[in-house]
N, C-alpha and C. Protein backbone atom coordinates (compact mmCIF):
# COMPACT_ATOMS: atom_id res chain seq x y z
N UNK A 1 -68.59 76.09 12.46
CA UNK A 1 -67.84 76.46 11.27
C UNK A 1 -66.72 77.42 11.68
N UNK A 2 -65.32 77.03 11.03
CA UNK A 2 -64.23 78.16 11.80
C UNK A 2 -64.30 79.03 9.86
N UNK A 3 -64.00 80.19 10.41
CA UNK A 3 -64.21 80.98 8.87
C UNK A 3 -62.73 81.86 8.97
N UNK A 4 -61.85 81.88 8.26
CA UNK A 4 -60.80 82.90 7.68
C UNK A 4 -60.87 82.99 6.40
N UNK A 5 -60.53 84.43 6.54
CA UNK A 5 -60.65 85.17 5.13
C UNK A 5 -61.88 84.40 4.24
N UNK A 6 -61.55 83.91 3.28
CA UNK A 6 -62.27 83.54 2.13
C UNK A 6 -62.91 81.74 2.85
N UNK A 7 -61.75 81.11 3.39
CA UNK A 7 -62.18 79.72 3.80
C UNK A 7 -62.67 79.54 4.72
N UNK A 8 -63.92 78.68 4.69
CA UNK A 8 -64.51 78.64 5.66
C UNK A 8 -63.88 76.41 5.68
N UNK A 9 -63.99 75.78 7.23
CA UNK A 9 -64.27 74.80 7.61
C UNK A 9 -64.76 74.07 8.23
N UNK A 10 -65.94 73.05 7.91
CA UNK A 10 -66.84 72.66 8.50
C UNK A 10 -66.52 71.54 8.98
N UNK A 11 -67.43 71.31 10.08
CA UNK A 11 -66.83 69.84 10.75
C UNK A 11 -68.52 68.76 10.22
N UNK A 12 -67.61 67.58 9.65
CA UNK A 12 -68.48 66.73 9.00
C UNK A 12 -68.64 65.93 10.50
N UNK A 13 -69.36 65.18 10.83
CA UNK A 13 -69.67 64.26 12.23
C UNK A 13 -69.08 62.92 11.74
N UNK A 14 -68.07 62.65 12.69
CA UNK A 14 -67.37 61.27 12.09
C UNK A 14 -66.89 61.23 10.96
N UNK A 15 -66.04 62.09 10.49
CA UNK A 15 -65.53 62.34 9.33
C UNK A 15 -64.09 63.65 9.48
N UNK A 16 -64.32 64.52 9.76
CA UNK A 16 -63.21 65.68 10.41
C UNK A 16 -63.73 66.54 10.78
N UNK A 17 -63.16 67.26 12.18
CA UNK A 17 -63.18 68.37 13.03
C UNK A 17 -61.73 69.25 12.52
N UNK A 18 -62.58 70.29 12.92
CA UNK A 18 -61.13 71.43 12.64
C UNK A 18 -60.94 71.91 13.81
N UNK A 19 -59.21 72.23 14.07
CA UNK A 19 -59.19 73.31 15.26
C UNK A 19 -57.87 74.48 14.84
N UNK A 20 -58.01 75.33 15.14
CA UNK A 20 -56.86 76.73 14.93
C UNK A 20 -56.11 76.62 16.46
N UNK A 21 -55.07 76.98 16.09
CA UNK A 21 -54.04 76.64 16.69
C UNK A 21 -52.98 77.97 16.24
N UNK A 22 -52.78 79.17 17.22
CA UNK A 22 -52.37 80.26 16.90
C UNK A 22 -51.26 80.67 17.96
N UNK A 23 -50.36 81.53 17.77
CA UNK A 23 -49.74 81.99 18.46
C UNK A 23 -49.76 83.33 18.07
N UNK A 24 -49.46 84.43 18.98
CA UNK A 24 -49.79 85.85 18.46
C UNK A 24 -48.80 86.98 19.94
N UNK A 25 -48.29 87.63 18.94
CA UNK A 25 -47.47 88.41 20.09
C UNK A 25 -47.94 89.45 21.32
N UNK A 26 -47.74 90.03 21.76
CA UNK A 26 -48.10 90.46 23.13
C UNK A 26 -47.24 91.22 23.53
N UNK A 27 -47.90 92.77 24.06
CA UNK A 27 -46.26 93.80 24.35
C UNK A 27 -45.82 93.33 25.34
N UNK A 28 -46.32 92.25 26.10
CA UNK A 28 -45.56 92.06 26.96
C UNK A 28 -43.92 90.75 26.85
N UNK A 29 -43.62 89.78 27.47
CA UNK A 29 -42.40 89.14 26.98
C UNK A 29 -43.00 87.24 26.62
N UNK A 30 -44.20 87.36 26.77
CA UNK A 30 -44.69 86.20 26.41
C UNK A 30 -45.72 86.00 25.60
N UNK A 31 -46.11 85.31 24.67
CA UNK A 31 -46.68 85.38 23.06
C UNK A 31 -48.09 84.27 24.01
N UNK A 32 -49.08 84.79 23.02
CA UNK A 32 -50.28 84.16 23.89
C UNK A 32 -50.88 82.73 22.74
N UNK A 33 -50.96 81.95 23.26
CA UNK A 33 -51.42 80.56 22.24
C UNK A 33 -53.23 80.29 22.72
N UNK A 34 -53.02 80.26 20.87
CA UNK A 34 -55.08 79.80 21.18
C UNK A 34 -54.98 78.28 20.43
N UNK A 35 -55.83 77.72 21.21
CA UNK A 35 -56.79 76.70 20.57
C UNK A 35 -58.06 76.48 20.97
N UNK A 36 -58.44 76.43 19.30
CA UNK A 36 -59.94 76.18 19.46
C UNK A 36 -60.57 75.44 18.40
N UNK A 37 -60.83 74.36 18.92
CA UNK A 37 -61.73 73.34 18.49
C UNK A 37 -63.16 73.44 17.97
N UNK A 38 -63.59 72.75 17.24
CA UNK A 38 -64.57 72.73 17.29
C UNK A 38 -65.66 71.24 17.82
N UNK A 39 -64.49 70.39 18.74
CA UNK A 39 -65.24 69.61 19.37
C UNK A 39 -64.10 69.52 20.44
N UNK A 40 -64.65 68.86 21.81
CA UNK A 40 -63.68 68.82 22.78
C UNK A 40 -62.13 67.80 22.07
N UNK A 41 -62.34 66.95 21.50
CA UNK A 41 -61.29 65.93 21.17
C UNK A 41 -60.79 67.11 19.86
N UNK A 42 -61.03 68.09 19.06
CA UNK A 42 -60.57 68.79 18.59
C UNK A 42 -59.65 69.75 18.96
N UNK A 43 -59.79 70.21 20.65
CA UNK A 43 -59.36 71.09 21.52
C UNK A 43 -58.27 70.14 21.89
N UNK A 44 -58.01 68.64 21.97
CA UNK A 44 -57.41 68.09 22.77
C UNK A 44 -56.28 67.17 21.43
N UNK A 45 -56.44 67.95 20.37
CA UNK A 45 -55.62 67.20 18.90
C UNK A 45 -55.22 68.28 18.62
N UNK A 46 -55.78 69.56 19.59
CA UNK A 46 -54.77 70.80 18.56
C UNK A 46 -53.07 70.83 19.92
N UNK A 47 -53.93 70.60 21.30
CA UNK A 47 -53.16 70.48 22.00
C UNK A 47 -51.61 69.24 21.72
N UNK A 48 -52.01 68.09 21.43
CA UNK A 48 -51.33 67.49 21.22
C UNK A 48 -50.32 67.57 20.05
N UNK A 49 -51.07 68.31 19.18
CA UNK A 49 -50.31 68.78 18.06
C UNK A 49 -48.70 69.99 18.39
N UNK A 50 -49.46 70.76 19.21
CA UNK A 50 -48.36 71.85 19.83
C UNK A 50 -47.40 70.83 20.54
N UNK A 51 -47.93 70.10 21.10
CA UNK A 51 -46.47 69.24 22.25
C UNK A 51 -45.64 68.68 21.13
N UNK A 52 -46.44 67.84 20.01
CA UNK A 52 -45.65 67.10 19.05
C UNK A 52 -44.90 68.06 18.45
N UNK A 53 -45.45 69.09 17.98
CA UNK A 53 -44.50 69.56 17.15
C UNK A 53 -43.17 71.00 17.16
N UNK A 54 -43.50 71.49 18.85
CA UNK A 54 -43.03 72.53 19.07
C UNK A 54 -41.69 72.76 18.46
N UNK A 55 -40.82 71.55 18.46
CA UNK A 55 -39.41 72.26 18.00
C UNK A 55 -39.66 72.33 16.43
N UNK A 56 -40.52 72.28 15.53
CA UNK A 56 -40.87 72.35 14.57
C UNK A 56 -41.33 73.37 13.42
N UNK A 57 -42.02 74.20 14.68
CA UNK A 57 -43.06 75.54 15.03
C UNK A 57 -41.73 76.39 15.18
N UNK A 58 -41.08 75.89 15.77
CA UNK A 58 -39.94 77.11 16.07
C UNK A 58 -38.98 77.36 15.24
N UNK A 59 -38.39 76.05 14.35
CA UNK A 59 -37.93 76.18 13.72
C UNK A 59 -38.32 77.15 12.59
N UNK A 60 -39.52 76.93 12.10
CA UNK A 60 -40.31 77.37 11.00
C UNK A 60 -40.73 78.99 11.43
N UNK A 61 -41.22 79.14 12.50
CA UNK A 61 -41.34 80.01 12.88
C UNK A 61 -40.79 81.05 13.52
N UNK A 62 -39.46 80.54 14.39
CA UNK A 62 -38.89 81.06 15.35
C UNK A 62 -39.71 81.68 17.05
N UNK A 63 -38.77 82.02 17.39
CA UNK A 63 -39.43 82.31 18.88
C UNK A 63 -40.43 83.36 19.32
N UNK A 64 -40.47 84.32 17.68
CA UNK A 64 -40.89 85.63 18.21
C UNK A 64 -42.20 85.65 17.04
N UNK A 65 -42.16 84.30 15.85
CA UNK A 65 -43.18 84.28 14.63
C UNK A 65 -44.42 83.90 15.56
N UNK A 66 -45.39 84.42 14.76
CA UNK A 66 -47.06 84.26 14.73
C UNK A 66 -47.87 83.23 13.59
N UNK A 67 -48.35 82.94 14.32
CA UNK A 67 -49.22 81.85 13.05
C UNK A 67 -50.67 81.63 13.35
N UNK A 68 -51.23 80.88 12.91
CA UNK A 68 -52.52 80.54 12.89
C UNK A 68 -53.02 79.24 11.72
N UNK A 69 -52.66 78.23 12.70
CA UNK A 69 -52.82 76.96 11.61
C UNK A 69 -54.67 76.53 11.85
N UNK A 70 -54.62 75.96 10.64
CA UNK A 70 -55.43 75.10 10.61
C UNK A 70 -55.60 73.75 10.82
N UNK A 71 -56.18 73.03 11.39
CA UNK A 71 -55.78 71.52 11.89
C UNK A 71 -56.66 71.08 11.85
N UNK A 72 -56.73 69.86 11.15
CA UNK A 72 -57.82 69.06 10.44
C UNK A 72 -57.85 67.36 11.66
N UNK A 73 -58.91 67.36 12.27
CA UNK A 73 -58.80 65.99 12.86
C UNK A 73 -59.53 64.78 12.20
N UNK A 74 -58.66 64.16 11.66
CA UNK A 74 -59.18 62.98 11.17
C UNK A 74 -59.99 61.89 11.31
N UNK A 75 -61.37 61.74 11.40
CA UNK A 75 -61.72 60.13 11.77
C UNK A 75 -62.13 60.01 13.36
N UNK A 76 -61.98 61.50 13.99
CA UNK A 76 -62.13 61.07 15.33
C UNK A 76 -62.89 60.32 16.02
N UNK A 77 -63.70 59.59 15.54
CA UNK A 77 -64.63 58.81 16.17
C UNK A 77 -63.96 57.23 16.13
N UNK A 78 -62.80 56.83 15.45
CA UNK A 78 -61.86 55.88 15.04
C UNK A 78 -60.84 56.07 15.69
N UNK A 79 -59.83 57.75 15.56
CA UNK A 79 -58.80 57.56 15.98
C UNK A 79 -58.98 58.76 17.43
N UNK A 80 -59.60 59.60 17.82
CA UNK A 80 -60.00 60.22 18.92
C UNK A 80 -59.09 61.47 18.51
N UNK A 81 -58.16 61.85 18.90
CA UNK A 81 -57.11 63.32 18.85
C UNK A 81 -56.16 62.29 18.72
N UNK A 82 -55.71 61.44 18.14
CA UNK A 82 -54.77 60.89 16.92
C UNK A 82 -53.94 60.76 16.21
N UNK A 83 -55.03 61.37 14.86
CA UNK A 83 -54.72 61.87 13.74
C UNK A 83 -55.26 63.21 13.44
N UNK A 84 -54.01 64.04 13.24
CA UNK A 84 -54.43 65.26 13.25
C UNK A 84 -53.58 66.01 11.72
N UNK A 85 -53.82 66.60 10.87
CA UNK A 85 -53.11 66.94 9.87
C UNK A 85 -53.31 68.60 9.74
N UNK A 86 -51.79 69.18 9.06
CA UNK A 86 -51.87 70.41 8.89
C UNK A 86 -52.68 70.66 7.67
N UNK A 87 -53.60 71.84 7.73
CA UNK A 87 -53.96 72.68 6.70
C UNK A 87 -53.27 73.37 5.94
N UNK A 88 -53.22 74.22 6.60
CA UNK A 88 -52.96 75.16 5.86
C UNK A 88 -52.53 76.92 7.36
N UNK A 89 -51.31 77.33 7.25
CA UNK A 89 -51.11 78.80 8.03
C UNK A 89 -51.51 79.90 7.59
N UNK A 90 -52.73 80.46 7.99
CA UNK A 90 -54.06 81.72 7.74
C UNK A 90 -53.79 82.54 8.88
N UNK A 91 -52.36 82.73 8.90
CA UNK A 91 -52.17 84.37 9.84
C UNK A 91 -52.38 85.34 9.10
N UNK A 92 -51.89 85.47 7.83
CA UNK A 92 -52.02 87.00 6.83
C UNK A 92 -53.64 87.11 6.79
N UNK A 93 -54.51 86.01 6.54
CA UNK A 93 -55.89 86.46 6.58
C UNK A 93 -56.53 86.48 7.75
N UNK A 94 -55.99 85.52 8.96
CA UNK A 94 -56.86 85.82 10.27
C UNK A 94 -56.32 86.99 11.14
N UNK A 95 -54.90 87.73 10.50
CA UNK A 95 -54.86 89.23 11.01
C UNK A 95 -55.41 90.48 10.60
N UNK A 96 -56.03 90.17 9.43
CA UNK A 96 -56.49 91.12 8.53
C UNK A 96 -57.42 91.70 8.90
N UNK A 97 -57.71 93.42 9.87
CA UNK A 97 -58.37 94.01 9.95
C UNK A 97 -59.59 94.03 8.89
N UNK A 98 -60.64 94.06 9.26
CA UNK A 98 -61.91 93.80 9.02
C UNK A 98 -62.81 95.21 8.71
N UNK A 99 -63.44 95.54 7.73
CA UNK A 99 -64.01 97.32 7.59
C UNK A 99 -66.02 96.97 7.57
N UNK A 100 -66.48 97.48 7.71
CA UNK A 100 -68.04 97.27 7.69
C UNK A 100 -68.91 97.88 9.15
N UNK A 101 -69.88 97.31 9.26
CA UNK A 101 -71.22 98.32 10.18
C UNK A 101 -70.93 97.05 11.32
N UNK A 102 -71.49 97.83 12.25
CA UNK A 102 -70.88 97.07 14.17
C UNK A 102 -72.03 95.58 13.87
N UNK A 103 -73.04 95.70 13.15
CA UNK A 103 -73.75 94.59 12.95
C UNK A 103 -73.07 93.29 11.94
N UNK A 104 -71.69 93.19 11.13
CA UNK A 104 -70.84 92.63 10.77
C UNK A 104 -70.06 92.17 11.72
N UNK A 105 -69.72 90.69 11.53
CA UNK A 105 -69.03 90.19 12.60
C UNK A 105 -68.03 89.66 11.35
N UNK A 106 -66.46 90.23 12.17
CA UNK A 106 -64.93 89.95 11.14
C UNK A 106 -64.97 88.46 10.87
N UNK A 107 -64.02 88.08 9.47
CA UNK A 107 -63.84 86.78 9.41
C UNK A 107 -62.81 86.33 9.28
């Protein structure tokens, strides 16, 4: 289950995998990119997603924006890393400092 803020997404088996797909800045001069799947062909549809869509990301984002998409894989057992569709961008809630006891894990 990937969980931000309030939404949580589950991966149905043969039906859709989710993967986040983030970029996030860094004091240093290069911005660090996550993906994470929640199945290997999820890891490998978020990847493909970044190649497809980079001048896209940049546009929307520019060179120096942060995000954190959600990416829905479609059918993978039909179409493998494919079909992959946007969610929804959950940077304002997956940056959102987190308050509670060390036995709380952030969401």
């Amino acid at each position: 289950m990937i969980r931000v803020g309030g939404h949580a997404f589950a991966r149905v088996k043969g039906e859709r995998d989710y993967v986040v797909l983030a970029r996030l800045r860094t004091p240093g001069p290069h911005p660090v990119l996550l993906i994470s799947g929640q199945t290997s062909i999820a890891n490998l549809a978020g990847a493909k997603y970044l190649a497809a869509n980079v001048e896209a990301l940049i546009k929307t984002y520019g060179t120096d924006g942060e995000f954190c998409l959600i990416l829905r894989v479609v059918d993978a057992e039909t179409y493998g890393s494919g079909w992959t569709e946007l969610v929804a961008d959950h940077f304002a809630e997956a940056s959102r400092r987190t308050t509670g006891t060390s036995d709380e894990r952030p969401t």
